[in-house]
N, C-alpha and C. Protein backbone atom coordinates (compact mmCIF):
# COMPACT_ATOMS: atom_id res chain seq x y z
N UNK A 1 -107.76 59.28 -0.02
CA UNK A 1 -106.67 58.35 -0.02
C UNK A 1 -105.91 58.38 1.29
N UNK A 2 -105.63 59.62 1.67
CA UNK A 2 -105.00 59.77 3.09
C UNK A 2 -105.80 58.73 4.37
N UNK A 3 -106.89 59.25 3.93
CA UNK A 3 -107.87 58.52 5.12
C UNK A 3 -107.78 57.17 5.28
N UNK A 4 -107.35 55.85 4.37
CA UNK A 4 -107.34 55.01 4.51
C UNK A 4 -105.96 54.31 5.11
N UNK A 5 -105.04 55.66 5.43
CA UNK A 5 -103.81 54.88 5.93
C UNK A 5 -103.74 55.44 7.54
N UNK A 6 -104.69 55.54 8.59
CA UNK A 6 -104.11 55.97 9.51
C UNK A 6 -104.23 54.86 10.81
N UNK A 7 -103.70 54.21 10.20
CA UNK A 7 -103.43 52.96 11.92
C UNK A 7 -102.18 53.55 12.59
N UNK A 8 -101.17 54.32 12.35
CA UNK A 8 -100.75 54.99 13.37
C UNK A 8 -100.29 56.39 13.10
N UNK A 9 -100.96 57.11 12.32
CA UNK A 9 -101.51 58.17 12.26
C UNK A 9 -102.09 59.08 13.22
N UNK A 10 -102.05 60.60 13.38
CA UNK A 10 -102.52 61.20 14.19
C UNK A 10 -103.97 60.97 14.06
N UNK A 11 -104.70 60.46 13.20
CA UNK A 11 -106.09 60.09 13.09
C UNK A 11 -106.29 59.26 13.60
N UNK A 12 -105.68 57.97 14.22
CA UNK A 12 -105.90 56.71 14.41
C UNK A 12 -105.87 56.84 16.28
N UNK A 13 -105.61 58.28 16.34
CA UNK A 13 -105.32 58.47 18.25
C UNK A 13 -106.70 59.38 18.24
N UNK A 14 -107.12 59.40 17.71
CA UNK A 14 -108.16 60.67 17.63
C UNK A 14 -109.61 59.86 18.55
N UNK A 15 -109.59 59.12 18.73
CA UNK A 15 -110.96 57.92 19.46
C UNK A 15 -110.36 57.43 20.38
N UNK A 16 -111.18 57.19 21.56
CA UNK A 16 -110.34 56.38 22.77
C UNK A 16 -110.03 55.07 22.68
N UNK A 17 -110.48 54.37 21.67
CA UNK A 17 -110.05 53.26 21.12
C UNK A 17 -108.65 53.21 20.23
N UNK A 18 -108.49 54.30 19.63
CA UNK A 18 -107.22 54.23 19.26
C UNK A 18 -106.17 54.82 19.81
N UNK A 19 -106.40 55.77 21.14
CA UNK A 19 -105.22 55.56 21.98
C UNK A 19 -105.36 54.19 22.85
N UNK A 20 -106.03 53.50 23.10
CA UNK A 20 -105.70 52.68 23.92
C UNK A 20 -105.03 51.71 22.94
N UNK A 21 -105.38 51.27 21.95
CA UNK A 21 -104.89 50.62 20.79
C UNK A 21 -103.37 50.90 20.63
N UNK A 22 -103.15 51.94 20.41
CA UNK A 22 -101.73 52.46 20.65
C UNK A 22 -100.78 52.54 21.66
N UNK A 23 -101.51 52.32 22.47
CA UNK A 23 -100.92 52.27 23.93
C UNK A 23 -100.41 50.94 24.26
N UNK A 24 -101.32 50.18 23.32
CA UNK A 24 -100.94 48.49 23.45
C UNK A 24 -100.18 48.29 22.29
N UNK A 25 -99.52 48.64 21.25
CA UNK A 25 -98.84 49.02 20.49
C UNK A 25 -97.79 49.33 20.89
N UNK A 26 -97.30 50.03 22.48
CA UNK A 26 -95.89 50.58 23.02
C UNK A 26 -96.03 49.61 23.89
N UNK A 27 -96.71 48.90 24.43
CA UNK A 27 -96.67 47.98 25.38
C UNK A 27 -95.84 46.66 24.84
N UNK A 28 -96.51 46.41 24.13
CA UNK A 28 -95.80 45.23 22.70
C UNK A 28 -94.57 45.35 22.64
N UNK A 29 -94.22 46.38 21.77
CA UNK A 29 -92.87 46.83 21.22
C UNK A 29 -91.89 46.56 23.02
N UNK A 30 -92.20 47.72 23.77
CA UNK A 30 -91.60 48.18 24.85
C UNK A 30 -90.92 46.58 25.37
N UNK A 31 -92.43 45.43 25.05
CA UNK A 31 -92.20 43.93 25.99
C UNK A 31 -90.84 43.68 25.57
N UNK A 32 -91.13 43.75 24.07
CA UNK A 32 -90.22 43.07 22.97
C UNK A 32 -88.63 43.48 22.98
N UNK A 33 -88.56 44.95 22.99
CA UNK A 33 -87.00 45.12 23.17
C UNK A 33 -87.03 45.54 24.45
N UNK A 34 -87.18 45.51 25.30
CA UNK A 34 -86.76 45.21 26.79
C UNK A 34 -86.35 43.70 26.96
N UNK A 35 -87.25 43.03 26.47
CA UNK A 35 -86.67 41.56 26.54
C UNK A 35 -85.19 40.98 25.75
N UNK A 36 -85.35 41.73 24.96
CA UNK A 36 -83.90 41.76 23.57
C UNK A 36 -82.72 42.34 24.34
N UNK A 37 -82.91 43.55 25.33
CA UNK A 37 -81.86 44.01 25.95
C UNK A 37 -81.94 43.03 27.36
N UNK A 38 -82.58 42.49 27.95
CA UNK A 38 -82.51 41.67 29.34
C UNK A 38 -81.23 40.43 28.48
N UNK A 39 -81.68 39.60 27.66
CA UNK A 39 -81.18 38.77 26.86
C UNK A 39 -79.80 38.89 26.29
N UNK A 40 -79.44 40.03 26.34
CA UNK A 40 -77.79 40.95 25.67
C UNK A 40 -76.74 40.83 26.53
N UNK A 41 -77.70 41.63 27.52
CA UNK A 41 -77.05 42.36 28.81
C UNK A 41 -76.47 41.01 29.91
N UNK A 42 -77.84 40.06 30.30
CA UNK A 42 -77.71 39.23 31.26
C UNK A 42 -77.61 37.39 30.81
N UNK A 43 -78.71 37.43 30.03
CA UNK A 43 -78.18 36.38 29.16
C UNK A 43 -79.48 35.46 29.26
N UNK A 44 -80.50 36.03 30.29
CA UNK A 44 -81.46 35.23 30.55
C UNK A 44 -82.67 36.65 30.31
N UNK A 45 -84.16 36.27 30.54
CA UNK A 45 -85.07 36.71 30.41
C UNK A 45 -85.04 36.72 31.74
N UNK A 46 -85.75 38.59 31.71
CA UNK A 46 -86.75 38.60 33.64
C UNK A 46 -88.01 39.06 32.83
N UNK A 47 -88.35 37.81 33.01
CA UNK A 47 -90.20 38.53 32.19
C UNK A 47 -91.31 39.34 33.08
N UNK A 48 -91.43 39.05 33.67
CA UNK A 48 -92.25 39.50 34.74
C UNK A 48 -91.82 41.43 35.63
N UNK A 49 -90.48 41.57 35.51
CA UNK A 49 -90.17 42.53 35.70
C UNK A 49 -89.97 43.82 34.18
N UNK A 50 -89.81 42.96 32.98
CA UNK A 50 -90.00 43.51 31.67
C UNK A 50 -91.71 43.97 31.39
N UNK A 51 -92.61 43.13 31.69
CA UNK A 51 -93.78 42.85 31.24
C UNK A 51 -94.41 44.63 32.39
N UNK A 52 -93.61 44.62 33.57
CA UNK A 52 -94.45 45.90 34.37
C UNK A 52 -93.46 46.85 33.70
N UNK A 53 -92.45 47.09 33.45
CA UNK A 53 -92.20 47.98 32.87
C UNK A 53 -92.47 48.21 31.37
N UNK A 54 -93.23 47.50 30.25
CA UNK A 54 -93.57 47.53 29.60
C UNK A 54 -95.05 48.13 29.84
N UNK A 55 -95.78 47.73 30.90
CA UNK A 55 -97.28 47.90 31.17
C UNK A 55 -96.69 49.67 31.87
N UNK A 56 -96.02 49.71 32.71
CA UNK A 56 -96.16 51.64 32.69
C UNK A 56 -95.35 52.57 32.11
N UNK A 57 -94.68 52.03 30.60
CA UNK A 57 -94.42 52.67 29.84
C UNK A 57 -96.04 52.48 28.98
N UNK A 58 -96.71 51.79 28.94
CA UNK A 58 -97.76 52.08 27.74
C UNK A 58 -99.23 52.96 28.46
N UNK A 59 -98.77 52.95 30.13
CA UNK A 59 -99.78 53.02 30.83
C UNK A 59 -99.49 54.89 30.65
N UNK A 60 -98.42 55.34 30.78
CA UNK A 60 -97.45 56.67 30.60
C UNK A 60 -97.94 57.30 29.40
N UNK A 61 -97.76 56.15 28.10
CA UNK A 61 -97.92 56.49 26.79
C UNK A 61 -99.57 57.18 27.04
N UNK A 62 -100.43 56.26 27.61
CA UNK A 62 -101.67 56.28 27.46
C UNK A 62 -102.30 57.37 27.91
N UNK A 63 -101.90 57.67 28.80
CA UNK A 63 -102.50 58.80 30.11
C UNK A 63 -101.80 60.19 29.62
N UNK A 64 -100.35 60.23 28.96
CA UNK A 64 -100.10 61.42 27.80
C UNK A 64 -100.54 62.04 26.85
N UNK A 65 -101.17 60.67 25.77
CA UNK A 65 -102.02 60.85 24.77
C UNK A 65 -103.09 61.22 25.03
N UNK A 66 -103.76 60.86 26.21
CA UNK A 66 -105.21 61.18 26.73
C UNK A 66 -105.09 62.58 27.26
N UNK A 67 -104.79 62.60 27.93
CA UNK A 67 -104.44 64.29 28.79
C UNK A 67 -103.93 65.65 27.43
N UNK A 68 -103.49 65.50 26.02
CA UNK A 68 -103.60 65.66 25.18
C UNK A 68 -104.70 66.24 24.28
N UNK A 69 -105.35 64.72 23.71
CA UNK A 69 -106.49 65.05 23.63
C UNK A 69 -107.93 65.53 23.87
N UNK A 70 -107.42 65.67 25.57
CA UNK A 70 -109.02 66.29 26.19
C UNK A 70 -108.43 67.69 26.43
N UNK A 71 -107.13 68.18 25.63
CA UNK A 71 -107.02 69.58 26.28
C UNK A 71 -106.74 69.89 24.63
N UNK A 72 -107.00 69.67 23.44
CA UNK A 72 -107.04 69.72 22.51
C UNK A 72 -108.78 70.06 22.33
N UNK A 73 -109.43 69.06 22.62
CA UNK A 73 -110.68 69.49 22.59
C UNK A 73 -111.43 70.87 23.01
């Protein structure tokens, strides 16, 4: 029963497909309320400057989780 719930589960990082999966998972989120706070704060969207800081927070996420799991192994 456990086994069928791990989409973000420590099982679901366990394949390099599901850290990268996850990684695009913080990328998403990260786009999303970075854009919610650009929108608060200033009143307009900077997408393009949200979208790279979204890409090396997931790029951060990614290369953590990875460096992780090959020293877990």
């Amino acid at each position: 029963m456990e086994n069928s719930t791990k989409s973000l589960g420590q099982g679901a990082r366990s394949t390099w497909t599901g850290l990268l999966m996850s990684a695009i998972q913080v990328a998403v989120i990260g786009f999303v309320v970075l854009q919610a706070k650009e929108w608060f704060d200033a009143g307009t969207f900077d997408t393009p400057a949200t979208a790279l800081d979204a890409g090396l927070i997931a790029g951060a996420t990614f290369l953590l989780n990875a460096i992780l799991k090959l020293t877990k192994a």
